[in-house]
Structures are given as C-alpha cells and as structure tokens.
Protein backbone atom coordinates (compact mmCIF):
# COMPACT_ATOMS: atom_id res chain seq x y z
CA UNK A 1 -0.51 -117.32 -29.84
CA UNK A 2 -1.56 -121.20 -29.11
CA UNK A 3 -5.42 -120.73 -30.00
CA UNK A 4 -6.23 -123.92 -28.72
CA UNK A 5 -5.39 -122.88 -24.90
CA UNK A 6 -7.71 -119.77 -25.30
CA UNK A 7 -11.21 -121.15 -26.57
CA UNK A 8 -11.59 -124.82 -26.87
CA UNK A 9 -14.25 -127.13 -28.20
CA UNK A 10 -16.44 -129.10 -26.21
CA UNK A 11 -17.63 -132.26 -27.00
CA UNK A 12 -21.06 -131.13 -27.01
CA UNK A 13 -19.63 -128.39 -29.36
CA UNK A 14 -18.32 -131.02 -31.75
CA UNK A 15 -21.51 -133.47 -31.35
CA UNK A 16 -23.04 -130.42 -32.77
CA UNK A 17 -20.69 -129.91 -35.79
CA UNK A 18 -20.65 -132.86 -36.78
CA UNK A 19 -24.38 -133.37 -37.17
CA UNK A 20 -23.84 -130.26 -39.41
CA UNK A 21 -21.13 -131.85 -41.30
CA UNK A 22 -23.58 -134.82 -41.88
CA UNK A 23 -25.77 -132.39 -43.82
CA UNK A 24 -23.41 -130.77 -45.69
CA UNK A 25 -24.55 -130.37 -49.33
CA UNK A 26 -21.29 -131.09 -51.55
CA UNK A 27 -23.46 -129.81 -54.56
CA UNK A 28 -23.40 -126.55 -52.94
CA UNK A 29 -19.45 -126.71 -52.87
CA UNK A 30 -18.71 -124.20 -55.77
CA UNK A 31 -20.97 -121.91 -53.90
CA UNK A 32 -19.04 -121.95 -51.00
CA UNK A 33 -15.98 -121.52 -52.50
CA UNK A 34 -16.64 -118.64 -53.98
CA UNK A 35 -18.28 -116.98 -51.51
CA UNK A 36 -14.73 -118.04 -49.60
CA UNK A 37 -12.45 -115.53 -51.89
CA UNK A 38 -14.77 -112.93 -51.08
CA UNK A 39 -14.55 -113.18 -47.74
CA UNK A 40 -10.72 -113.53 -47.41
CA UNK A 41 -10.51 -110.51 -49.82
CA UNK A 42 -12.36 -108.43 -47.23
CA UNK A 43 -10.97 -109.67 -43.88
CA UNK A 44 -6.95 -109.36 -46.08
CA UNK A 45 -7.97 -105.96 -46.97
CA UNK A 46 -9.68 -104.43 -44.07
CA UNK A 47 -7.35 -103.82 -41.23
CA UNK A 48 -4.30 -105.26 -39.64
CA UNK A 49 -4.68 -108.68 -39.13
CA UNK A 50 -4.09 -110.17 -35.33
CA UNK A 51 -2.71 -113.75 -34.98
CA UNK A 52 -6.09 -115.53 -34.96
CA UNK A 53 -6.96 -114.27 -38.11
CA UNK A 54 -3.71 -114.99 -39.74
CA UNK A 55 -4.04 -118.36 -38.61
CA UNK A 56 -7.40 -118.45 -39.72
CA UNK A 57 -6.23 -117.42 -43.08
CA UNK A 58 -3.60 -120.46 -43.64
CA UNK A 59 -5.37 -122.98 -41.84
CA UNK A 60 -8.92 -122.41 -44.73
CA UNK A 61 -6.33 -121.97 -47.58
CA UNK A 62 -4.85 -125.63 -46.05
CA UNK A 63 -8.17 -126.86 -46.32
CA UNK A 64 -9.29 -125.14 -49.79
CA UNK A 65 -6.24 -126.68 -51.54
CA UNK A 66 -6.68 -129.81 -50.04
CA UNK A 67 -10.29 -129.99 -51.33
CA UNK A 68 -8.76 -128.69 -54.81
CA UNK A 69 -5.23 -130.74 -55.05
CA UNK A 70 -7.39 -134.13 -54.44
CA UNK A 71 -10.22 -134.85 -56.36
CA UNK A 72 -10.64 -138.83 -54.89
CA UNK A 73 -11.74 -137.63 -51.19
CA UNK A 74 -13.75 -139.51 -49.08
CA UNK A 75 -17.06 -138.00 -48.80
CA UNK A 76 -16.69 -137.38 -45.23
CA UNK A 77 -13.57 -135.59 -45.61
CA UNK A 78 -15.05 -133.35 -48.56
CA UNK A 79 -18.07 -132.56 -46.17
CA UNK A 80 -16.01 -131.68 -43.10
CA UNK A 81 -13.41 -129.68 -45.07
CA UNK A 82 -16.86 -127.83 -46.39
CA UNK A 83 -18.27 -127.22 -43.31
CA UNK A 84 -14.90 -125.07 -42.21
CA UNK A 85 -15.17 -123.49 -45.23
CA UNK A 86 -18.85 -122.22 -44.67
CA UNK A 87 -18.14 -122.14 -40.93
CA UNK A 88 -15.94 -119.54 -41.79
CA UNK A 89 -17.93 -117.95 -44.61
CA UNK A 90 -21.15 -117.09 -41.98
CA UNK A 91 -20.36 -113.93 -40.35
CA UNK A 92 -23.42 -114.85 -37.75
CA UNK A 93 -21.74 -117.95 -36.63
CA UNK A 94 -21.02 -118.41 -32.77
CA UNK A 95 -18.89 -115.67 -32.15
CA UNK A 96 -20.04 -112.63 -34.88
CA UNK A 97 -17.39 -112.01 -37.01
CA UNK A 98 -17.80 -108.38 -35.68
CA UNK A 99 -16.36 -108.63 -32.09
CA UNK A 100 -13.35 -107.11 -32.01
CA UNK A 101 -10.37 -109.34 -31.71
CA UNK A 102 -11.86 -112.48 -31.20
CA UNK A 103 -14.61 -112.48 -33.52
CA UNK A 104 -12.91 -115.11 -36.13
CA UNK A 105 -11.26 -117.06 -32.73
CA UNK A 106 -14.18 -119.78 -32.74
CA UNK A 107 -13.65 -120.25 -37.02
CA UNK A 108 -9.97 -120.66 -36.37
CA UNK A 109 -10.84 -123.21 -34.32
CA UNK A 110 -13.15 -124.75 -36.28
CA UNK A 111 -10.31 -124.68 -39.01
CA UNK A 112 -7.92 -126.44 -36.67
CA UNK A 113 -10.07 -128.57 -35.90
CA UNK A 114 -10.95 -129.81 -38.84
CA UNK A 115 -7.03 -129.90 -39.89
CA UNK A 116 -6.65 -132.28 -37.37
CA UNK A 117 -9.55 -134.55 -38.09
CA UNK A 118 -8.31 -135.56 -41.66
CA UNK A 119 -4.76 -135.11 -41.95
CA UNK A 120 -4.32 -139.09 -40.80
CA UNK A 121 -7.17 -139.92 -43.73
CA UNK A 122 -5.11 -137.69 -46.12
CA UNK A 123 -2.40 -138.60 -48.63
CA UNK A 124 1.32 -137.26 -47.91
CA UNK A 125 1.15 -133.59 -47.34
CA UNK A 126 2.14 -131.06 -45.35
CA UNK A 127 -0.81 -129.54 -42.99
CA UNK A 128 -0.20 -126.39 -41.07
C-alpha cells in the first residue's frame, strides 16, 4: 500500500512541522529514544500489524540508525530526524494512535517524509 496516495501533507501541514522541528531540543534526544523502544515494543507486540504500521516500523528504525550510525549530522538533520521520532512517540498526535487502522497513517507519513528530506544531505546509504 503506497501511503503517500492515501493521506498527504499539505504545505500548511509542513509549514507547521517544521516550525516544530525548529524547536526541537537535541538535549532531550536520549529521552526520546528511549521512550522510542517502548513504544515499538508495544505497537510489535500488540496485534497484527497492517501495512502502515509496518512501514512505520522500518521507516523510524531508518531514521534511529541514521541518528546513531552518524555522529557528525547537521543540526537540522538531527532535529528533523527527532521530530519523527517524537512525532511518532505522542500517541495524541493528529490522528490518535487509537483509531483503528489508520491511527499511525499520519506518523508514517511524517516518517516518510522526513526520509525524504535528508537522504540528499546524508552520506552513502541505503534509505527505505
């Protein structure tokens, strides 16, 4: 399933995001982290996963080991790879977690997104 074609971002959505991004606190970024394996633990273990949240899945473990593998980031690409991180992390975020079947379709996004955003600022590797 092409997630793009079923719930896009505007650019008023992403105007938004990236004001977020701007106040990103990367002192906060172990926090985040961790609060990351938690919440792939419990989405992994709770049911049977549909193809957003699969996606989901690879695209923030993409972005974790990215974060992890390269220490000499820009700041800007530490901050936005963050914000997914967090994005995803916020079960109150713009869809609630909750809804069923699509409730993780607007952090998938928001992974994607983000994917796509730095892998032309990244060194040679291979983005989902």
């Amino acid at each position: 399933m092409n997630i793009s074609k079923i719930f896009q971002l505007t650019e008023e959505d992403k105007a938004h995001y990236l004001r977020l991004i701007d106040k990103i606190d990367l002192n906060k970024s172990s926090e985040i982290i961790q609060s990351l394996n938690l919440k792939l633990d419990n989405l992994v273990s709770s049911k049977k996963l549909n193809t957003i949240e699969t996606d989901l899945i690879k695209n923030v473990s993409v972005l974790l080991s990215i974060y992890q593998t390269y220490p000499d980031l820009t700041e800007s690409i530490k901050k936005r790879i963050i914000f997914a991180i967090s994005y995803f992390c916020d079960s109150d975020d713009d869809i609630p977690d909750i809804v069923p079947d699509i409730g993780y379709l607007d952090d998938a996004v928001v992974a994607r997104w983000i994917i796509d955003s730095i892998s032309a600022d990244l060194p040679a590797v291979s983005l989902a």
